[in-house]
C-alpha atoms as a PDB file:
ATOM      1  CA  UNK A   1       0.000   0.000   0.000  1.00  0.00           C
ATOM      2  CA  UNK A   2       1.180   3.867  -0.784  1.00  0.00           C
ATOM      3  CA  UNK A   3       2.636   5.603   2.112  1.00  0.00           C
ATOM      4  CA  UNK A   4      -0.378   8.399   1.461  1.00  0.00           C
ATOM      5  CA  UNK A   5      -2.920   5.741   1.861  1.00  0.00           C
ATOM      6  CA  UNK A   6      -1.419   4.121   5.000  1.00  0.00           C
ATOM      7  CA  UNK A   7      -1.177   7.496   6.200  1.00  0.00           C
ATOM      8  CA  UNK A   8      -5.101   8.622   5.483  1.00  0.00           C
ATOM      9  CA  UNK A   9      -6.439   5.165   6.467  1.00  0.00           C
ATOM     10  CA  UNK A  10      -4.691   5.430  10.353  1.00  0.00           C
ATOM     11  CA  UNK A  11      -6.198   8.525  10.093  1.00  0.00           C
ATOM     12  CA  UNK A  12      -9.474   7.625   9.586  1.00  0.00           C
ATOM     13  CA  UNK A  13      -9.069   5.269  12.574  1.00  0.00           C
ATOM     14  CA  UNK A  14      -7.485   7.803  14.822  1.00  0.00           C
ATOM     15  CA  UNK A  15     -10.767   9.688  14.233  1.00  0.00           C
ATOM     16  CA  UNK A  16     -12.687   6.813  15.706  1.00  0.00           C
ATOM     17  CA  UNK A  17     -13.984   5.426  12.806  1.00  0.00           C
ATOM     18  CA  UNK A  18     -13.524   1.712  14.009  1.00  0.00           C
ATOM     19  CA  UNK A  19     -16.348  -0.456  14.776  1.00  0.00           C
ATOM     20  CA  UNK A  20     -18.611   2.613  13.787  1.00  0.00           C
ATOM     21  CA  UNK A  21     -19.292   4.714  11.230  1.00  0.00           C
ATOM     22  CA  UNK A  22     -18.154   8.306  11.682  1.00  0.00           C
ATOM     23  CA  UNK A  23     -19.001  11.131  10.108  1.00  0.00           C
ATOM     24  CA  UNK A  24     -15.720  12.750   8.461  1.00  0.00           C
ATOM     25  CA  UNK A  25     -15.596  15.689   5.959  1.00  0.00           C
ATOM     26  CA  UNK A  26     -13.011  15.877   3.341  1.00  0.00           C
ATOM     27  CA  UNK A  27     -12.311  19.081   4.884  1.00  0.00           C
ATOM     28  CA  UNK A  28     -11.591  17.704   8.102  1.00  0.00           C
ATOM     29  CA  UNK A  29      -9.217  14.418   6.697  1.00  0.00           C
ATOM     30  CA  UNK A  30      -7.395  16.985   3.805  1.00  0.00           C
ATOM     31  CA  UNK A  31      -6.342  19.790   7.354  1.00  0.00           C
ATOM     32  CA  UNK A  32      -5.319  16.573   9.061  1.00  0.00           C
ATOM     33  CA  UNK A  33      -3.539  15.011   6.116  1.00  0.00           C
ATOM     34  CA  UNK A  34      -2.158  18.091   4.908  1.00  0.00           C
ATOM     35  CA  UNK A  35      -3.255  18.197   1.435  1.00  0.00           C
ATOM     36  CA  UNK A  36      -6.001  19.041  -0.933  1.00  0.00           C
ATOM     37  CA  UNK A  37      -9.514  17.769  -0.465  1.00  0.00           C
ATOM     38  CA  UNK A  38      -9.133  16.776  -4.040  1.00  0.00           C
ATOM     39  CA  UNK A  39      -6.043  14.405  -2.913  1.00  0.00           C
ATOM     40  CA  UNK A  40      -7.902  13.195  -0.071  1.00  0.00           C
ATOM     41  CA  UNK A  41     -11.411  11.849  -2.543  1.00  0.00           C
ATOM     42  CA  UNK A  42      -8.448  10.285  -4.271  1.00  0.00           C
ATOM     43  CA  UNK A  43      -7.154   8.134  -1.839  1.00  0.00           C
ATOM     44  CA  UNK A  44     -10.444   7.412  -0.197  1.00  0.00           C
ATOM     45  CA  UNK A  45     -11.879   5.951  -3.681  1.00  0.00           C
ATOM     46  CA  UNK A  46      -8.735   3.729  -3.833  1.00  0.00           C
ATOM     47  CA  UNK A  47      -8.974   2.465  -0.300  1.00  0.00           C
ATOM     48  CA  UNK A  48     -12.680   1.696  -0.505  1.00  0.00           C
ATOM     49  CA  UNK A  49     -11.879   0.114  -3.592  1.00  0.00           C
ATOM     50  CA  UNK A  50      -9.444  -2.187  -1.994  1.00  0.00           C
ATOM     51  CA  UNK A  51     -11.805  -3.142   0.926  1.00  0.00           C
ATOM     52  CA  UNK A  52      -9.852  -1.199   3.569  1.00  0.00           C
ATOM     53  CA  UNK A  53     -12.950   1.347   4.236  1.00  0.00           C
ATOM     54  CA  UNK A  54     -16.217   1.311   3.923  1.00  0.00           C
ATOM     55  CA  UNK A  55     -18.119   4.594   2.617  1.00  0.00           C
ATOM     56  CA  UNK A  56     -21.973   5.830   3.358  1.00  0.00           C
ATOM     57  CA  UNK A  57     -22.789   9.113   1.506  1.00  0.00           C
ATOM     58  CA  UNK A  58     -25.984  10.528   3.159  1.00  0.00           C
ATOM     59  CA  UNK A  59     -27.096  13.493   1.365  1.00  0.00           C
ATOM     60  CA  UNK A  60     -23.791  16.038   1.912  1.00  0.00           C
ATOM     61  CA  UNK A  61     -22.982  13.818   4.648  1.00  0.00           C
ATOM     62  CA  UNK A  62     -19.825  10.902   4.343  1.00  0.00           C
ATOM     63  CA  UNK A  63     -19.546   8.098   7.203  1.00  0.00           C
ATOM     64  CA  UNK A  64     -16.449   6.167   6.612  1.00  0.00           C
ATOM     65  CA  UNK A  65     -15.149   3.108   8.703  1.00  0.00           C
ATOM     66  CA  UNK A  66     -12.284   0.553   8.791  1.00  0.00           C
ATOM     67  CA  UNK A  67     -12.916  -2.496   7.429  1.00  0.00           C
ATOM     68  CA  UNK A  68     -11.966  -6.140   8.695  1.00  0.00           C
ATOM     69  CA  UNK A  69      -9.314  -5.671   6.133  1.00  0.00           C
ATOM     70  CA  UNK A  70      -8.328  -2.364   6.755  1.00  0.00           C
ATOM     71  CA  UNK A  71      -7.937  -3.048  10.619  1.00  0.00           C
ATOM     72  CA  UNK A  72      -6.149  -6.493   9.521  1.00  0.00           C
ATOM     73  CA  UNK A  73      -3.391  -4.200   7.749  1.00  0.00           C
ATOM     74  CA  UNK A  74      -3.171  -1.738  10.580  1.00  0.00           C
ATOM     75  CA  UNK A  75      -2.688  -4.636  13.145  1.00  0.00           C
ATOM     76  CA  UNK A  76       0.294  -6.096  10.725  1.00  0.00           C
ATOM     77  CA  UNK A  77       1.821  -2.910  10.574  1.00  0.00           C
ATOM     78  CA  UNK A  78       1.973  -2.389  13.982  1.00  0.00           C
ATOM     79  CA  UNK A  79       3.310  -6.122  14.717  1.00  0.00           C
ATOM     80  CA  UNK A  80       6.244  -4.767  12.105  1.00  0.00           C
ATOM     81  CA  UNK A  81       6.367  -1.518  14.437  1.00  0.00           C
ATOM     82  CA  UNK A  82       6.700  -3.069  17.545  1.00  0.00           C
ATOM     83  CA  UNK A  83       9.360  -5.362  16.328  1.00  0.00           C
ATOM     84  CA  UNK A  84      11.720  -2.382  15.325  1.00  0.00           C
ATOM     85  CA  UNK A  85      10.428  -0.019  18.380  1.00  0.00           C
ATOM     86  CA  UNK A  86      11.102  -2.825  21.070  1.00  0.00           C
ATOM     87  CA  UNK A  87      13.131  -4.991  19.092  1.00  0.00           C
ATOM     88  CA  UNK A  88      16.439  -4.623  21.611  1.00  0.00           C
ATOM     89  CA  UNK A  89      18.409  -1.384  19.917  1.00  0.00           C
ATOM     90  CA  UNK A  90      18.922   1.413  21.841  1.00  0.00           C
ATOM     91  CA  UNK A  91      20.637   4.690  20.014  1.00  0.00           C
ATOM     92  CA  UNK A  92      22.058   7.179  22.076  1.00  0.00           C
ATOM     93  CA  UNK A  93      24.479   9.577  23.495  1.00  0.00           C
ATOM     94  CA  UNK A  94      26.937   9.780  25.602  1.00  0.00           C
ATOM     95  CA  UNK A  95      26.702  11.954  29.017  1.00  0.00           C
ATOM     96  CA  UNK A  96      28.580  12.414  32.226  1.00  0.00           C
ATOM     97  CA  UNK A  97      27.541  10.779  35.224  1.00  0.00           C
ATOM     98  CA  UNK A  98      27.154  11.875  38.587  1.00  0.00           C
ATOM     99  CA  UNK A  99      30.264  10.242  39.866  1.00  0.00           C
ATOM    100  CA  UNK A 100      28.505   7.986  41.781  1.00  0.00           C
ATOM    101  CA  UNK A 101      28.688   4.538  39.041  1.00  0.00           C
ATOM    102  CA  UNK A 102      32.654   3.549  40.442  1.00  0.00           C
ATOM    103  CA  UNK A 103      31.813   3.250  43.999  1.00  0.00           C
ATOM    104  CA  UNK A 104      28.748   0.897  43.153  1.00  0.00           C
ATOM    105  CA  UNK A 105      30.237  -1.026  40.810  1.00  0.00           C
ATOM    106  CA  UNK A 106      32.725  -1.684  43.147  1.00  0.00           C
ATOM    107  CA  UNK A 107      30.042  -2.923  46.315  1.00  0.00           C
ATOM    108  CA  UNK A 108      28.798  -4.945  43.624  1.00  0.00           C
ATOM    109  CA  UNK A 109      31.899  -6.541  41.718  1.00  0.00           C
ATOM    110  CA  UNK A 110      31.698  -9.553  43.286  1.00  0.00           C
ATOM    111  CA  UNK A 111      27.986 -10.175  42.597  1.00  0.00           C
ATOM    112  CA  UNK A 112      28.225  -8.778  39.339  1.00  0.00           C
ATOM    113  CA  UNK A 113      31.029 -11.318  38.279  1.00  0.00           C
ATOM    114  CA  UNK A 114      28.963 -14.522  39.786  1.00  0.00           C
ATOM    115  CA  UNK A 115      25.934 -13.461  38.097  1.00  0.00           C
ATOM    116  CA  UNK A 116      26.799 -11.551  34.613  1.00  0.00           C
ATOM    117  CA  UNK A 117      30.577 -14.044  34.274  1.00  0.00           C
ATOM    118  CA  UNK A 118      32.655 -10.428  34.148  1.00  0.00           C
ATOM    119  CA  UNK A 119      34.599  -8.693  36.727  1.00  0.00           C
ATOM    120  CA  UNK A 120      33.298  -4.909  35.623  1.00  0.00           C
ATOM    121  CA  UNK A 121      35.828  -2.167  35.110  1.00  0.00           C
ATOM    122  CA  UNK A 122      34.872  -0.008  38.319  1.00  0.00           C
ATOM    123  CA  UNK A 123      32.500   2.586  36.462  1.00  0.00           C
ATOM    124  CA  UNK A 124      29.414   2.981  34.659  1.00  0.00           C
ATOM    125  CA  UNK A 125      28.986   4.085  30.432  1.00  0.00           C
ATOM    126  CA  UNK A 126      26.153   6.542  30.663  1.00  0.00           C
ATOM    127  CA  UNK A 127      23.960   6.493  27.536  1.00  0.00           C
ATOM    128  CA  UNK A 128      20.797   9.691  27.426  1.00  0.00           C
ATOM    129  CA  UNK A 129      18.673   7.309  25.038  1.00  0.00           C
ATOM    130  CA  UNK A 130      17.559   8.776  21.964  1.00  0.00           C
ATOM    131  CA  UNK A 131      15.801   5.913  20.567  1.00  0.00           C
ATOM    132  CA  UNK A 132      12.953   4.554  21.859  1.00  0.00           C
ATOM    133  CA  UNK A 133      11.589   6.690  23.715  1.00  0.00           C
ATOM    134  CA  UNK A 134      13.172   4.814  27.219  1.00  0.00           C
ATOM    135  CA  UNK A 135      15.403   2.010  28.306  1.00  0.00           C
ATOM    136  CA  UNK A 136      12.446   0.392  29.443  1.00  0.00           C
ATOM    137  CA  UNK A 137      10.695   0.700  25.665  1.00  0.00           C
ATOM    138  CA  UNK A 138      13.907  -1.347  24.372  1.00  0.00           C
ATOM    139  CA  UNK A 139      14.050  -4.074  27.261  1.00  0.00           C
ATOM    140  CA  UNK A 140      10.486  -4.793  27.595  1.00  0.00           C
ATOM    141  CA  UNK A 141      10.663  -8.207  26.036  1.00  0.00           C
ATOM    142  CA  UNK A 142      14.119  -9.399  27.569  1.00  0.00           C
ATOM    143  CA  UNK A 143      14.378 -11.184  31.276  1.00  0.00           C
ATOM    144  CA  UNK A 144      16.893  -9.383  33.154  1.00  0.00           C
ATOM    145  CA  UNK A 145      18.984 -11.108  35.447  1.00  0.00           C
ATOM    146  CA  UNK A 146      18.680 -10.314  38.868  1.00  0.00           C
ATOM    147  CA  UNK A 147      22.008  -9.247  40.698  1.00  0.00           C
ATOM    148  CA  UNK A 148      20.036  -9.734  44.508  1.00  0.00           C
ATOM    149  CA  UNK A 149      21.078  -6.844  46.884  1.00  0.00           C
ATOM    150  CA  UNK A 150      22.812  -7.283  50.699  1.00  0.00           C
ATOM    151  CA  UNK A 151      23.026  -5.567  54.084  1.00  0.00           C
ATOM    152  CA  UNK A 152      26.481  -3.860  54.459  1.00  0.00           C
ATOM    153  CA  UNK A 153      27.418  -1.781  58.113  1.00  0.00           C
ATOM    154  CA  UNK A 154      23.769  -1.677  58.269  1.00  0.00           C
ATOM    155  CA  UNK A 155      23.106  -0.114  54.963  1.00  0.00           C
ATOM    156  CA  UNK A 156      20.714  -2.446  52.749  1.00  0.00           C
ATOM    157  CA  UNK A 157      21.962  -2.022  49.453  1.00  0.00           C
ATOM    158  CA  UNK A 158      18.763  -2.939  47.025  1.00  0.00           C
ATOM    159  CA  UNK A 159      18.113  -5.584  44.320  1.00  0.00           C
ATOM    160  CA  UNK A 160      19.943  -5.101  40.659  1.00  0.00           C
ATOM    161  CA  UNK A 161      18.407  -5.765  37.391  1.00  0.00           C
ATOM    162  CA  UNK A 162      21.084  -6.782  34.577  1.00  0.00           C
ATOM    163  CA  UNK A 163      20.272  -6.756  31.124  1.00  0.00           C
ATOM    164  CA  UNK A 164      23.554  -8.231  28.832  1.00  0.00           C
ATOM    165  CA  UNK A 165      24.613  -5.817  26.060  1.00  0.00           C
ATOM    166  CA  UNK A 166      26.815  -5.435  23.591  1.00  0.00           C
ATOM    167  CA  UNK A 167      28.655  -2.498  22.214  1.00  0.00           C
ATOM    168  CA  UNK A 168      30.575  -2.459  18.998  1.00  0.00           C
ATOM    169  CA  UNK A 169      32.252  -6.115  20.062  1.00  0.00           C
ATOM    170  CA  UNK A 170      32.261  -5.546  23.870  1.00  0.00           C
ATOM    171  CA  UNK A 171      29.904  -7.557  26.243  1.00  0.00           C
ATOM    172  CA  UNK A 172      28.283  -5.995  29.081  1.00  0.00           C
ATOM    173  CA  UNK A 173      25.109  -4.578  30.630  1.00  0.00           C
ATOM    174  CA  UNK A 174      22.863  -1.908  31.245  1.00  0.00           C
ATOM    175  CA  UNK A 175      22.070  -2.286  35.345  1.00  0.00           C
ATOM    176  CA  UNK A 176      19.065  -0.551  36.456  1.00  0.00           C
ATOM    177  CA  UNK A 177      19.136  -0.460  40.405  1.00  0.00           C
ATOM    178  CA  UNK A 178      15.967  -1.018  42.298  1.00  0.00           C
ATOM    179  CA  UNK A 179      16.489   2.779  43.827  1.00  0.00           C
ATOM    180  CA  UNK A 180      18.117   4.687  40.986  1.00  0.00           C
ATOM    181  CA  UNK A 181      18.015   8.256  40.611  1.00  0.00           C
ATOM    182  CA  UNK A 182      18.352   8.343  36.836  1.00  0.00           C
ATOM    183  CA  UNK A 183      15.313   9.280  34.664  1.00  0.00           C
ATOM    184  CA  UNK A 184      14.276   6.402  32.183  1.00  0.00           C
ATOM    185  CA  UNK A 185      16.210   8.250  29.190  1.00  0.00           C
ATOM    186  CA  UNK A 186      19.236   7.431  30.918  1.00  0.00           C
ATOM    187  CA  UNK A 187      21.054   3.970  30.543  1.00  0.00           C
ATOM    188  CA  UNK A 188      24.204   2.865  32.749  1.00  0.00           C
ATOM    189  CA  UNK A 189      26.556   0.465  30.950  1.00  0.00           C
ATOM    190  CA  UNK A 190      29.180  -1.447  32.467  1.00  0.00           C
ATOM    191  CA  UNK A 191      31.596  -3.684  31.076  1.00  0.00           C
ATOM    192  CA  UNK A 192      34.922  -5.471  31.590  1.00  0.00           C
ATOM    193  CA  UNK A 193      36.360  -2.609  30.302  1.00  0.00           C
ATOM    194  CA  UNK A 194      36.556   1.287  30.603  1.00  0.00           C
ATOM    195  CA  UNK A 195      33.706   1.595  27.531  1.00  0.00           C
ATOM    196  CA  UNK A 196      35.024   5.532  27.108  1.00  0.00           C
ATOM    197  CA  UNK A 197      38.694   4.727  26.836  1.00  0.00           C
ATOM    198  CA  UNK A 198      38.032   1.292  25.230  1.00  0.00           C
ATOM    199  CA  UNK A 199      36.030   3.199  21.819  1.00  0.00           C
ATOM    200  CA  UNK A 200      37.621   5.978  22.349  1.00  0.00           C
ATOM    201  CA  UNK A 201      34.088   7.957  23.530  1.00  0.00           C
ATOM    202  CA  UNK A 202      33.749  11.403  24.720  1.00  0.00           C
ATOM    203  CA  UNK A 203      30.474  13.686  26.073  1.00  0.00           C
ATOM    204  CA  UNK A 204      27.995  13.684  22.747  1.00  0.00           C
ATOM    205  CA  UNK A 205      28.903  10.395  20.861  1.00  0.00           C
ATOM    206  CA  UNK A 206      26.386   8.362  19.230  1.00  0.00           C
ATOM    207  CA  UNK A 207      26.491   4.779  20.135  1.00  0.00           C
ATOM    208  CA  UNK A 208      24.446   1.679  19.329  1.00  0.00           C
ATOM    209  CA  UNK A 209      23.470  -0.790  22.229  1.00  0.00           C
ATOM    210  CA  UNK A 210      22.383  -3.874  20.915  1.00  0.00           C
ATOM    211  CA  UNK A 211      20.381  -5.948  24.050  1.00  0.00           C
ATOM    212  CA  UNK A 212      21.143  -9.755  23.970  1.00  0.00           C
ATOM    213  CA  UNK A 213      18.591 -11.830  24.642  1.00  0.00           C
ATOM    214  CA  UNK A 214      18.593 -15.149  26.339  1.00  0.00           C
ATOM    215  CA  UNK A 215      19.888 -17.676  24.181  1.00  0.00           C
ATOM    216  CA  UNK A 216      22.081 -15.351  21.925  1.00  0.00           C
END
């Protein structure tokens, strides 16, 4: 299907025009679609034509609605969506931290290396994710391993979810702490290795995290 009538058919449904029929005026779909009115009795004859709406003209009135067919395509394109939205890629930057990532690493080293099979470089790779929108959008599909927390000079230090990663060739993971003070945009890395000095990144470099999955 042409990108134009993918576009004005998720429209129509937007509008509400699933599982009724609504009342839309070319007027209304062409300042939403951002083109003529012309362009928009266009498309709408070739999507009725291929099944994906059905039209009712009532006097000066048009009710339009998605199909089965048309809400069959919309539910295959968003299966294809979802697979490249939350299929395990995170883009993003690099940032500064708050200087807190060595001295946790280090409380956890020893748990880290029994549960993730690395002794981490003490520090954390922070990432401000630019794609998805969180950390949580890209790692909603993978189990994490669980790095359990421990009672030290009676601190309670809390419960660590690991997610493996890698980064251009190097294995790690993104941790997420169970109290973290870092906003979801924000993804600590750590690895066996100081990431920065190891790819040579700086404040404002573009990486690609790719999440491993169990299995992989």
């Amino acid at each position: 299907m042409r990108l134009e009538k993918t576009r004005l058919l998720i429209e129509i449904a937007d509008m509400g025009a699933i599982g009724e029929k609504r009342e839309l005026t070319l007027r209304e779909l062409a300042e939403r679609f951002s083109v003529s009115p012309q362009t928009v009795l266009r498309v709408l004859d070739e999507l009725e034509r291929e099944g994906m709406i059905t039209r009712h003209v009532e006097e000066r009135k048009t009710y339009l609605e998605v199909s089965e067919k048309g809400l069959s395509f919309l539910e295959k394109l968003c299966e294809r969506l979802e697979k490249v939205l939350y299929g395990g890629v995170i883009l993003g930057e690099v940032v500064s931290g708050l200087g807190e990532g060595s001295y946790y690493v280090k409380l956890y080293s020893k748990r880290i290396k029994e549960y993730l099979g690395f002794e981490p470089y003490p520090g954390t790779l922070n990432v401000r994710v630019i794609f998805p929108k969180t950390i949580f959008d890209a790692l909603a599909s993978v189990r994490p391993i669980l790095i359990p927390g421990f009672v030290k000079d009676g601190r309670t230090f809390g419960d660590v979810k690991a997610y493996p990663v890698g980064i251009n060739g190097i294995e790690g993971a993104i941790v997420i702490p169970s109290r973290t003070i870092h906003p979801p945009r924000i993804a600590e890395v750590i690895a066996p290795v100081n990431l920065r000095d190891s790819l040579g990144l700086k404040d404002g470099d573009r990486v690609k995290i790719k999440v491993v999955a169990e299995g992989e």
